[in-house]
Protein backbone atom coordinates (compact mmCIF):
# COMPACT_ATOMS: atom_id res chain seq x y z
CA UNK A 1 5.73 -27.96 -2.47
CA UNK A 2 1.89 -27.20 -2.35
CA UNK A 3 0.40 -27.19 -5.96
CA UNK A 4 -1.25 -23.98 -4.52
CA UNK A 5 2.05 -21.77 -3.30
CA UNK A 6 1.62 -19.79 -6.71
CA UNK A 7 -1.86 -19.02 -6.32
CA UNK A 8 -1.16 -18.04 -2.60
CA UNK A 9 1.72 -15.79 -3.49
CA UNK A 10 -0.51 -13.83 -5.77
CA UNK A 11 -3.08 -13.56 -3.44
CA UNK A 12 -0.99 -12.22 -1.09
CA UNK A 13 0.40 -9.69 -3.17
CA UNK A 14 -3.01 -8.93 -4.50
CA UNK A 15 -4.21 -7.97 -1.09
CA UNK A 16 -0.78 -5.84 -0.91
CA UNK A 17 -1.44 -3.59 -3.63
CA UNK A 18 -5.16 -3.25 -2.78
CA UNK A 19 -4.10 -1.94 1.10
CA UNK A 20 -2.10 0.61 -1.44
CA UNK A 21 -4.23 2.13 -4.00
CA UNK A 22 -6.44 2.03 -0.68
CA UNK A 23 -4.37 4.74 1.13
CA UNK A 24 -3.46 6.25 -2.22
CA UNK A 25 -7.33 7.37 -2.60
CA UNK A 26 -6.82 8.29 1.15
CA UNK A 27 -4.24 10.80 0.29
CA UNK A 28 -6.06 12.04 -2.72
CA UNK A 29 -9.55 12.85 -0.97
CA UNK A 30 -7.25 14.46 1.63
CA UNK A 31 -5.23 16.79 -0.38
CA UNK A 32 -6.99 19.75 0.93
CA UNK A 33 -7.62 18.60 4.94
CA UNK A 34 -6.43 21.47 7.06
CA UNK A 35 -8.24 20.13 9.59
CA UNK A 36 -6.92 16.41 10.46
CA UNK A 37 -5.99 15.48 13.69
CA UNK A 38 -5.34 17.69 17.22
CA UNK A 39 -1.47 17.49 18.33
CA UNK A 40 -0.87 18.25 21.86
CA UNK A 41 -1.33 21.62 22.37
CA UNK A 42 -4.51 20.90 21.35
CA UNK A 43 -4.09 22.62 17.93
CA UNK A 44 -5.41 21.59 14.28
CA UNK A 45 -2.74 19.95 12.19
CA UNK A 46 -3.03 19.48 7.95
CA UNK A 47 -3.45 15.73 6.71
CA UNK A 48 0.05 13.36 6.37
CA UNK A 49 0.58 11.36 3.56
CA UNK A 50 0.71 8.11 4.69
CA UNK A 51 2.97 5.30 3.09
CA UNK A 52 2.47 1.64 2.52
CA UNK A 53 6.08 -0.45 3.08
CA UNK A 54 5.78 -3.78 2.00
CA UNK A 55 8.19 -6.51 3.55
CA UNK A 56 9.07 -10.39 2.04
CA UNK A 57 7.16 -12.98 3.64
CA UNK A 58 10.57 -14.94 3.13
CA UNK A 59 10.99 -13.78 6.86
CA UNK A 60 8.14 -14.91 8.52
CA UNK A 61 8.37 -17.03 11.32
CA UNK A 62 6.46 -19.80 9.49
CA UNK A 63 9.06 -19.33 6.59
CA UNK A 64 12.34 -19.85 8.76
CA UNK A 65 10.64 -22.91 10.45
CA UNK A 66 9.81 -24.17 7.23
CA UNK A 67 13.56 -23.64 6.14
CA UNK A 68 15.13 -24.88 9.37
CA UNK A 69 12.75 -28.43 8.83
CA UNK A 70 13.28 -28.66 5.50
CA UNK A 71 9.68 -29.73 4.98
CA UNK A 72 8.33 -27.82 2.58
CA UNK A 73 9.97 -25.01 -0.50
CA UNK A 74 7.51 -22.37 0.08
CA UNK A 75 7.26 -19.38 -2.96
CA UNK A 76 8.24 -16.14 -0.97
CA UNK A 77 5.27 -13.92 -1.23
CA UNK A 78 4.85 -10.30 0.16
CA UNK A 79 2.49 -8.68 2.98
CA UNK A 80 2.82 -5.05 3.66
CA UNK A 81 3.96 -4.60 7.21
CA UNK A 82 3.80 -1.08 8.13
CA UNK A 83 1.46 2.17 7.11
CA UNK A 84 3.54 5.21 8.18
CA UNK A 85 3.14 9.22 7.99
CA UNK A 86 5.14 11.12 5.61
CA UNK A 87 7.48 13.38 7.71
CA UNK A 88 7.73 15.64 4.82
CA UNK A 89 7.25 19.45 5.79
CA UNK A 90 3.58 20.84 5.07
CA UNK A 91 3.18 23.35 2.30
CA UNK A 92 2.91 27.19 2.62
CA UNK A 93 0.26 28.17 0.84
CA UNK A 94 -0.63 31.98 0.68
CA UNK A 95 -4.02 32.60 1.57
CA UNK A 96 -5.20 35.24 4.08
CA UNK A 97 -8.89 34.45 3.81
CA UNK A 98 -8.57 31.28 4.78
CA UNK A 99 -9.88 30.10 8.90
CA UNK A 100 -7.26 28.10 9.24
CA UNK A 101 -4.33 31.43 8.12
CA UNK A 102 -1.68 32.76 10.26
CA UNK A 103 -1.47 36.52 11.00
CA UNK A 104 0.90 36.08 7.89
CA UNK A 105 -1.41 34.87 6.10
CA UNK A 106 -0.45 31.20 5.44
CA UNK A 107 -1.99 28.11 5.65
CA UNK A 108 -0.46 24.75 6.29
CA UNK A 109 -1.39 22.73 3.75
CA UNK A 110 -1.37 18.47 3.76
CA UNK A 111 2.36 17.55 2.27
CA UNK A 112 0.74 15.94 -0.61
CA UNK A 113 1.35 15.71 -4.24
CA UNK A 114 -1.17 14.93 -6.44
CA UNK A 115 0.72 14.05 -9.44
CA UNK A 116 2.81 11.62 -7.35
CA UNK A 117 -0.34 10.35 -5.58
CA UNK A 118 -1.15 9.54 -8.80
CA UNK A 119 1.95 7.86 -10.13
CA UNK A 120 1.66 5.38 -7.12
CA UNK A 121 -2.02 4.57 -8.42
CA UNK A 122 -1.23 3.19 -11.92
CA UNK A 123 2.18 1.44 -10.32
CA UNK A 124 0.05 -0.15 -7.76
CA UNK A 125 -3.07 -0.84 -10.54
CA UNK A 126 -0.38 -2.40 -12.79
CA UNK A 127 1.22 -4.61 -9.95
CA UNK A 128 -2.36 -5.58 -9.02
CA UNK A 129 -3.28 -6.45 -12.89
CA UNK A 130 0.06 -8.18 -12.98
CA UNK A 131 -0.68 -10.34 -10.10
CA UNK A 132 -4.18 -11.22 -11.51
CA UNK A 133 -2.82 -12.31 -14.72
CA UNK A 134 -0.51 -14.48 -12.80
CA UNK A 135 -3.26 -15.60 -10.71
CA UNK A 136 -5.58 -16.77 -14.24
CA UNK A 137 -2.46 -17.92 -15.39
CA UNK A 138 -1.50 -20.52 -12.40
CA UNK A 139 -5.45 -21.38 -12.17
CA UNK A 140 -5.40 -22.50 -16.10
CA UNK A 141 -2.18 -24.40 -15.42
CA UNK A 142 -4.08 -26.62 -12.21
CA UNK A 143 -6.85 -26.99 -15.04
CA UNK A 144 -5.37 -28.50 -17.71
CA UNK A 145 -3.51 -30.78 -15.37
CA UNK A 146 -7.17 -31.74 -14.17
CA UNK A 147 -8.00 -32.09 -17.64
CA UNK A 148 -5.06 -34.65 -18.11
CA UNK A 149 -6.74 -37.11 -15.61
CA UNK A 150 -9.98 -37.62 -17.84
């Protein structure tokens, strides 16, 4: 066991939560994009929300080789694997002045929730200030033990 697998673990989940509150503030200064991509009919479709799935590094391929040797008791970190759309419907928003209306006068709106959005900010900002505590923590630990050696 490496005296670093703490500090690595944190790191990792560090850069986890970062890639999160990342495409949080990508959904945020999107909330109003009509405009996103072109589908195939060549057409205008609203912002997605997108979604950040994290996964256990427990199983890696380096992990299970690890565990099938028996060399080394790694700590199980996590890495987020996947950024995916929201399939969610878009909202109907009334609003006949609008470019982007129907003859009805609606306009597909991104299917994002602000107040949600925002929700998943201070979760992933308190993960991420969790993590750095952790990380101060296991770095004070590796220098008292260098202190020990004096």
């Amino acid at each position: 066991m490496s005296i670093f697998n703490a500090i690595n673990t944190s790191a990792g989940a560090l850069t986890a939560q970062r890639l999160r509150m990342d495409v949080v503030s990508s959904n945020v200064a999107n909330s109003q994009s009509t405009r996103a991509t072109i589908d195939e009919n060549g057409e205008w479709v609203p912002y997605r929300r997108k979604l950040v799935t994290f996964q256990s590094e427990e199983n890696s391929f380096k992990s299970l080789l690890n565990k099938e040797q028996n060399t080394t008791k790694n700590a199980v970190g996590v890495r987020a694997t996947v950024i995916s759309e929201d399939q969610e419907p878009f909202k109907q928003v009334y609003n006949p002045t609008h470019p982007d209306a129907n003859e009805a006068g609606f306009v597909e709106m991104p299917n994002i929730d602000p107040l949600q959005e925002m929700v998943d900010l201070m979760s992933a900002t308190r993960s991420y200030e969790a993590n750095v505590t952790a990380l101060n923590a296991s770095k004070n630990m590796l220098m008292k033990a260098l202190e020990i050696g004096k």
